[in-house]
N, C-alpha and C. Protein backbone atom coordinates (compact mmCIF):
# COMPACT_ATOMS: atom_id res chain seq x y z
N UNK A 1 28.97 -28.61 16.89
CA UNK A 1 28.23 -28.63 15.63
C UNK A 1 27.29 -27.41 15.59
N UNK A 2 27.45 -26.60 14.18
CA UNK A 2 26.43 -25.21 14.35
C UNK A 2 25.25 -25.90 13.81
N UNK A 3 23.95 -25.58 14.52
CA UNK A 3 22.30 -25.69 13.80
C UNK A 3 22.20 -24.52 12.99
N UNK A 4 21.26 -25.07 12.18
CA UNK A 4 20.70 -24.76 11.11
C UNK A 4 20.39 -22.82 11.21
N UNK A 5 19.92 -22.83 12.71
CA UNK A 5 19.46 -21.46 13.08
C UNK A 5 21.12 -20.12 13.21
N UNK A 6 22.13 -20.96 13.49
CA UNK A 6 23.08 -20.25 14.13
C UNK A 6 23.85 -19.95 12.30
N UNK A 7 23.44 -20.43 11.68
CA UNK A 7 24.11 -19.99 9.91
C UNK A 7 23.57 -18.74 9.52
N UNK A 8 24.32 -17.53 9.69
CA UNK A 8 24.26 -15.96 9.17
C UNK A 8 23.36 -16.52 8.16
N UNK A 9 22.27 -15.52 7.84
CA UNK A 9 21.35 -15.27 6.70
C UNK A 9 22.06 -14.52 5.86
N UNK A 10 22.36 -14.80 4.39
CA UNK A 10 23.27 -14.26 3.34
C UNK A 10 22.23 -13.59 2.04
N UNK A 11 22.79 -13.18 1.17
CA UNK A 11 21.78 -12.68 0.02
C UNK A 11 21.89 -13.74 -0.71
N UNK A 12 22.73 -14.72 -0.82
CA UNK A 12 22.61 -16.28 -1.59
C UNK A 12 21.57 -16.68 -1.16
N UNK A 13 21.39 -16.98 0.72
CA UNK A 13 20.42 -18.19 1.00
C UNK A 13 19.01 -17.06 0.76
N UNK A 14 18.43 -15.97 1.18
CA UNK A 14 17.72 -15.23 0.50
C UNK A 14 17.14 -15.61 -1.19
N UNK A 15 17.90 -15.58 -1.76
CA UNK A 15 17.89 -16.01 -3.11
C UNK A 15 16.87 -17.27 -3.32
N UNK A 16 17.82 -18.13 -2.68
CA UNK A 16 17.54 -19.50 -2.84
C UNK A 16 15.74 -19.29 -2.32
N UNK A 17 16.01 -19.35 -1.17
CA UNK A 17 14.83 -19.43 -0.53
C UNK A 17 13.48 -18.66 -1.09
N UNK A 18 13.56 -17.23 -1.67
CA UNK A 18 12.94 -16.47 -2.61
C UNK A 18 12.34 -17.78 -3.70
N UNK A 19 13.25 -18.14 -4.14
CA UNK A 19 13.25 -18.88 -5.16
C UNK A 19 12.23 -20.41 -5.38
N UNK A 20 12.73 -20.68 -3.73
CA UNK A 20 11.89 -22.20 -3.45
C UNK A 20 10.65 -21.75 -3.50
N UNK A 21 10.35 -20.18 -2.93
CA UNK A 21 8.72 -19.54 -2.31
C UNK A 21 7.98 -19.49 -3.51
N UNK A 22 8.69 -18.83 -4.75
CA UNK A 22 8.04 -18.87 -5.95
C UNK A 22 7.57 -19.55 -6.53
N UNK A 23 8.64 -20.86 -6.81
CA UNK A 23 8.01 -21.69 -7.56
C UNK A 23 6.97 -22.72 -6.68
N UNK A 24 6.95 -22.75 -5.74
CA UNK A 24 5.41 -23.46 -4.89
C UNK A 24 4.41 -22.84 -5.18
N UNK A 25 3.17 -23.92 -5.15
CA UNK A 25 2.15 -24.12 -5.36
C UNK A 25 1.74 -22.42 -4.66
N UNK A 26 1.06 -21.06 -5.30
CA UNK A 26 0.35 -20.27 -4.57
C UNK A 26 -0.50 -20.48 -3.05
N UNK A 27 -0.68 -19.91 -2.18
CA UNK A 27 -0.87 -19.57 -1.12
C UNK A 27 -2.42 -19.27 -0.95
N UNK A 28 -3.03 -19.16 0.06
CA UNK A 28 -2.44 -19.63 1.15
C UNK A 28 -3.10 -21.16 1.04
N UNK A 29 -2.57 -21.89 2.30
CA UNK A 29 -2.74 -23.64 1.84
C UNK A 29 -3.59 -23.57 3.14
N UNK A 30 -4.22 -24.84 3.13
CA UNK A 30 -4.81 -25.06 4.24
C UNK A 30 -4.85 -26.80 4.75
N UNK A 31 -4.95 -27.14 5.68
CA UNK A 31 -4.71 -28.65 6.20
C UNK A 31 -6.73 -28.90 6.52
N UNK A 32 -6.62 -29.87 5.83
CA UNK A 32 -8.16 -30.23 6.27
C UNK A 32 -7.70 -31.95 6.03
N UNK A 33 -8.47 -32.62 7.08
CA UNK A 33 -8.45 -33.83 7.40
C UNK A 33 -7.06 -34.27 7.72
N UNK A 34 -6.71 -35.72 6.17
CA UNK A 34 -5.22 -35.52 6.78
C UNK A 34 -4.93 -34.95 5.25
N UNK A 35 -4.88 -33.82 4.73
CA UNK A 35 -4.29 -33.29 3.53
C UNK A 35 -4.21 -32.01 3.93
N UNK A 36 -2.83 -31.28 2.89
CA UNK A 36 -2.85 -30.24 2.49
C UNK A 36 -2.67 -30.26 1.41
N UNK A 37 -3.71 -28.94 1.22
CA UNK A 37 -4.30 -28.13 -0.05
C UNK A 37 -4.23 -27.14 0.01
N UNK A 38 -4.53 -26.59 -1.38
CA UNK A 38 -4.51 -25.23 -1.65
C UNK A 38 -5.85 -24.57 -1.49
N UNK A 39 -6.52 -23.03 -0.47
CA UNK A 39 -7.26 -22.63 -0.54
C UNK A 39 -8.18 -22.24 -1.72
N UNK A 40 -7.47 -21.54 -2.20
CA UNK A 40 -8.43 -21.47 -3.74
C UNK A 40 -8.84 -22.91 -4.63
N UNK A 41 -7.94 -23.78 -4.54
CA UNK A 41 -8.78 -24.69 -5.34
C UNK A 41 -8.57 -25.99 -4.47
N UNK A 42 -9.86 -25.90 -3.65
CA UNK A 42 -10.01 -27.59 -2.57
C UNK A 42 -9.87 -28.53 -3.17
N UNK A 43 -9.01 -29.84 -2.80
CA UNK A 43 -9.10 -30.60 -3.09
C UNK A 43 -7.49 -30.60 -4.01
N UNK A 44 -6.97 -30.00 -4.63
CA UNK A 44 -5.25 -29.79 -5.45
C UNK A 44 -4.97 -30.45 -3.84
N UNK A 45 -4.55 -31.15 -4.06
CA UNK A 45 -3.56 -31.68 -2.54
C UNK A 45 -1.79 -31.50 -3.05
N UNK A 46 -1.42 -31.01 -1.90
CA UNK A 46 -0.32 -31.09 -1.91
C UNK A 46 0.50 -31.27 -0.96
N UNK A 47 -0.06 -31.98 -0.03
CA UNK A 47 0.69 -32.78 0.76
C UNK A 47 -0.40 -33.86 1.57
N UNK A 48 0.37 -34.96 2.42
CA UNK A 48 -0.47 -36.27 3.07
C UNK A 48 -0.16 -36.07 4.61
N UNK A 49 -1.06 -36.17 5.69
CA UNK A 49 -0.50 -35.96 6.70
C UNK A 49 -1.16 -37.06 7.54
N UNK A 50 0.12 -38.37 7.08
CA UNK A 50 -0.85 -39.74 7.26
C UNK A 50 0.93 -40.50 7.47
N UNK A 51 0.65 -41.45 8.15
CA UNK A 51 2.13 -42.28 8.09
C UNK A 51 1.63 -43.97 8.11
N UNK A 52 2.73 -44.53 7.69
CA UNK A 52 2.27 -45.90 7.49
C UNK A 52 2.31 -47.03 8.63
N UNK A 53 1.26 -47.81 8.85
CA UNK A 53 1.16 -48.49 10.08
C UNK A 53 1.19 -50.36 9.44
N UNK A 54 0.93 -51.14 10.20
CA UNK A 54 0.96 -52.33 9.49
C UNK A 54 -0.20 -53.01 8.89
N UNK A 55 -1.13 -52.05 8.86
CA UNK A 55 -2.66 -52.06 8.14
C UNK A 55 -2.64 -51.34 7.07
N UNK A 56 -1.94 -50.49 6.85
CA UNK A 56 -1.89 -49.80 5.91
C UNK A 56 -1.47 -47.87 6.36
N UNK A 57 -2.26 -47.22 6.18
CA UNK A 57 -1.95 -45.75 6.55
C UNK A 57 -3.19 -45.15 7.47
N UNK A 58 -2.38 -44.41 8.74
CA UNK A 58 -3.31 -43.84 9.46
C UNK A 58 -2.73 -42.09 9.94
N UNK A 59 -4.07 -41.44 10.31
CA UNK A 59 -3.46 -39.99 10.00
C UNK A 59 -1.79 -40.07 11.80
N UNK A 60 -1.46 -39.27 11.17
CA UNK A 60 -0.21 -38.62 12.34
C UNK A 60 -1.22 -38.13 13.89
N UNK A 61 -0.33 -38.90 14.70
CA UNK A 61 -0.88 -37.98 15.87
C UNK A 61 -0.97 -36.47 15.86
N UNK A 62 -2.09 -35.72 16.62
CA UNK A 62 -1.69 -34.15 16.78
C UNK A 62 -2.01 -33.81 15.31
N UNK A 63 -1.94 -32.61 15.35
CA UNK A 63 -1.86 -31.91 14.04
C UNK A 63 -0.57 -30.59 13.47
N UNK A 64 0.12 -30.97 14.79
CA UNK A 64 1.56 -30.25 14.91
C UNK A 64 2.02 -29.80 13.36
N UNK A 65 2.04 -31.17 13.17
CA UNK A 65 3.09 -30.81 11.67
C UNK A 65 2.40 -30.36 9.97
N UNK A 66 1.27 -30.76 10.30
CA UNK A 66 0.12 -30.48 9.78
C UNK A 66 0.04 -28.98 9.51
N UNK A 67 -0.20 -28.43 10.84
CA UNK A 67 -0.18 -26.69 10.61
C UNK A 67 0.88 -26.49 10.31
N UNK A 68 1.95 -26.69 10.91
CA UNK A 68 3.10 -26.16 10.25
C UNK A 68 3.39 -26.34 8.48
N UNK A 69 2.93 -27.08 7.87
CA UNK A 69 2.93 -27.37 6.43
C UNK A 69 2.01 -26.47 5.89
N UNK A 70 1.05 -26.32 6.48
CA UNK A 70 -0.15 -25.76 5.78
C UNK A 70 0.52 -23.86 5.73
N UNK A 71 0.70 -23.66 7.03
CA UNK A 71 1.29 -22.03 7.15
C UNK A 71 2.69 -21.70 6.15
N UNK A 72 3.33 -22.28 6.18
CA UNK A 72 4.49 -22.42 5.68
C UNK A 72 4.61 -21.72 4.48
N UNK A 73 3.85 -21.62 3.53
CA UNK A 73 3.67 -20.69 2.30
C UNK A 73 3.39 -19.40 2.68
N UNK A 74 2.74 -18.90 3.84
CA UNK A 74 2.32 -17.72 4.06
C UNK A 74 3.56 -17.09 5.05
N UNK A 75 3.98 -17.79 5.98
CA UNK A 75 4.84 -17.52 6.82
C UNK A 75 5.92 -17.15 6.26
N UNK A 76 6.58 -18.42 5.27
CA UNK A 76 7.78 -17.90 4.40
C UNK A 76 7.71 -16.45 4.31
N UNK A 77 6.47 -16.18 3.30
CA UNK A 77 6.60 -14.93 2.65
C UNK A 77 6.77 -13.80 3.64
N UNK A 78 5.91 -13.65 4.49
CA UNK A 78 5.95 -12.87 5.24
C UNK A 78 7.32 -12.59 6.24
N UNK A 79 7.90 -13.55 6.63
CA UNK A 79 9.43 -13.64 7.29
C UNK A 79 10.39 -13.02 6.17
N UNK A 80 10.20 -13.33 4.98
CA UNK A 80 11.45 -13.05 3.81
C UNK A 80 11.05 -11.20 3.84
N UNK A 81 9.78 -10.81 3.58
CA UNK A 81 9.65 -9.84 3.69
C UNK A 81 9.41 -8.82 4.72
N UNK A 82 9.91 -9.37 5.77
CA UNK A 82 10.04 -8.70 6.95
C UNK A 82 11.65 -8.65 6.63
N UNK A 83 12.66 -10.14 6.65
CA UNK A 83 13.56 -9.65 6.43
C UNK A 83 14.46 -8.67 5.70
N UNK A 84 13.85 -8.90 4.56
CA UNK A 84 14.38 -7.32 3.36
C UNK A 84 13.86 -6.05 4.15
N UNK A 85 12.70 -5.55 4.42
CA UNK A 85 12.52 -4.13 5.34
C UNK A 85 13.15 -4.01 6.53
N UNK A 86 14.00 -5.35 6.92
CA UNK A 86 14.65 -4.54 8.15
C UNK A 86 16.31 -4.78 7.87
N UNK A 87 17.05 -5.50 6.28
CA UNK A 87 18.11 -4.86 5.56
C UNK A 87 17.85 -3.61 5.23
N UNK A 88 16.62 -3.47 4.46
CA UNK A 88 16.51 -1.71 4.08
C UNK A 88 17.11 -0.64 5.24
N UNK A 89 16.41 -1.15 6.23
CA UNK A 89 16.65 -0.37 7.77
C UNK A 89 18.09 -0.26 7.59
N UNK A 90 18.69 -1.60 7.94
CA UNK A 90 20.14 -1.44 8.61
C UNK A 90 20.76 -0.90 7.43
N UNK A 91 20.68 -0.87 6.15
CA UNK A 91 21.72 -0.07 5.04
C UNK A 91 21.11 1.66 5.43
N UNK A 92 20.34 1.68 5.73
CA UNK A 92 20.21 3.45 5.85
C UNK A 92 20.40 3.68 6.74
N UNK A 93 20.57 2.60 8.14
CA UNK A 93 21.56 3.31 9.25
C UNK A 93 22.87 3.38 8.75
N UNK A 94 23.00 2.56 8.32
CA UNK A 94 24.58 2.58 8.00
C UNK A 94 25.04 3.61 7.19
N UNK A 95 24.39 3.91 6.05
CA UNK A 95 24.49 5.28 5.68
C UNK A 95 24.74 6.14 6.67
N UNK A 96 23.56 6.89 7.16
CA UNK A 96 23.57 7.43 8.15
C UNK A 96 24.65 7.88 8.99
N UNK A 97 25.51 6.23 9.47
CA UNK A 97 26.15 6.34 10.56
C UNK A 97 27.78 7.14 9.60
N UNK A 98 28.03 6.41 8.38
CA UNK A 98 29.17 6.49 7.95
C UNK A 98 29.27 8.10 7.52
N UNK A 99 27.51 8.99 7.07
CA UNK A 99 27.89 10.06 6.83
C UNK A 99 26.80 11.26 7.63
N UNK A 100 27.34 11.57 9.04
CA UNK A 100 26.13 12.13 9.55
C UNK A 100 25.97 13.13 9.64
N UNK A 101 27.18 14.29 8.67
CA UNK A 101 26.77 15.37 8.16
C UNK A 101 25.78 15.58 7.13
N UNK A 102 25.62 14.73 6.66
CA UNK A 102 24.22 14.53 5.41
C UNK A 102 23.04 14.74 5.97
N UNK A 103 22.71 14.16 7.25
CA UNK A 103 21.68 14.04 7.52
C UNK A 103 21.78 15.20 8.74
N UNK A 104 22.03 16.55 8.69
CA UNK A 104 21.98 16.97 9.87
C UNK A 104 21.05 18.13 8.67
N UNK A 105 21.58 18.11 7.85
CA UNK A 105 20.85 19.07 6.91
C UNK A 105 19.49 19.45 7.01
């Protein structure tokens, strides 16, 4: 069975993913207590970082998943746009490689 990690990155899933980044809530978020919110305006929650017990709801052990929710808007962006500057890279090697009398000029 292939994971999630071992699936070639395509200009579709790019797309998509571009796409999910946009339309979310602006950046950057932050985890305070058990919520995430949005920095600029405290209190917009947009997410719970609480699970249900037989009393009712208590926060998640750790705060593992917590940060990871909270970064996740900033990280995206920054990974997507690392990835496009280092396609830029590999299409101008590839140039490069296919014509390297051009570049001896």
């Amino acid at each position: 069975m292939t994971s999630d990690a071992e699936v070639p990155v395509n200009e579709a899933y790019i797309s998509e993913v571009r796409a999910r980044l946009e339309a979310a809530t602006p950046g950057p978020w932050l985890h305070r207590d058990q919520f995430i919110e949005t920095a600029t305006e405290p209190g917009q929650l947009l997410g719970v970082t609480m699970q249900r017990n037989e009393n009712g709801l208590e926060p998640l052990p750790g705060n593992h998943n917590a940060c990871f929710l909270a970064h996740a808007r900033t990280d995206v962006a920054r990974l997507l746009a690392e990835v496009e500057r280092l396609q830029r890279v590999e299409a101008d090697l590839r140039r490069q490689l296919a014509n390297p009398a051009a570049d001896s000029r």
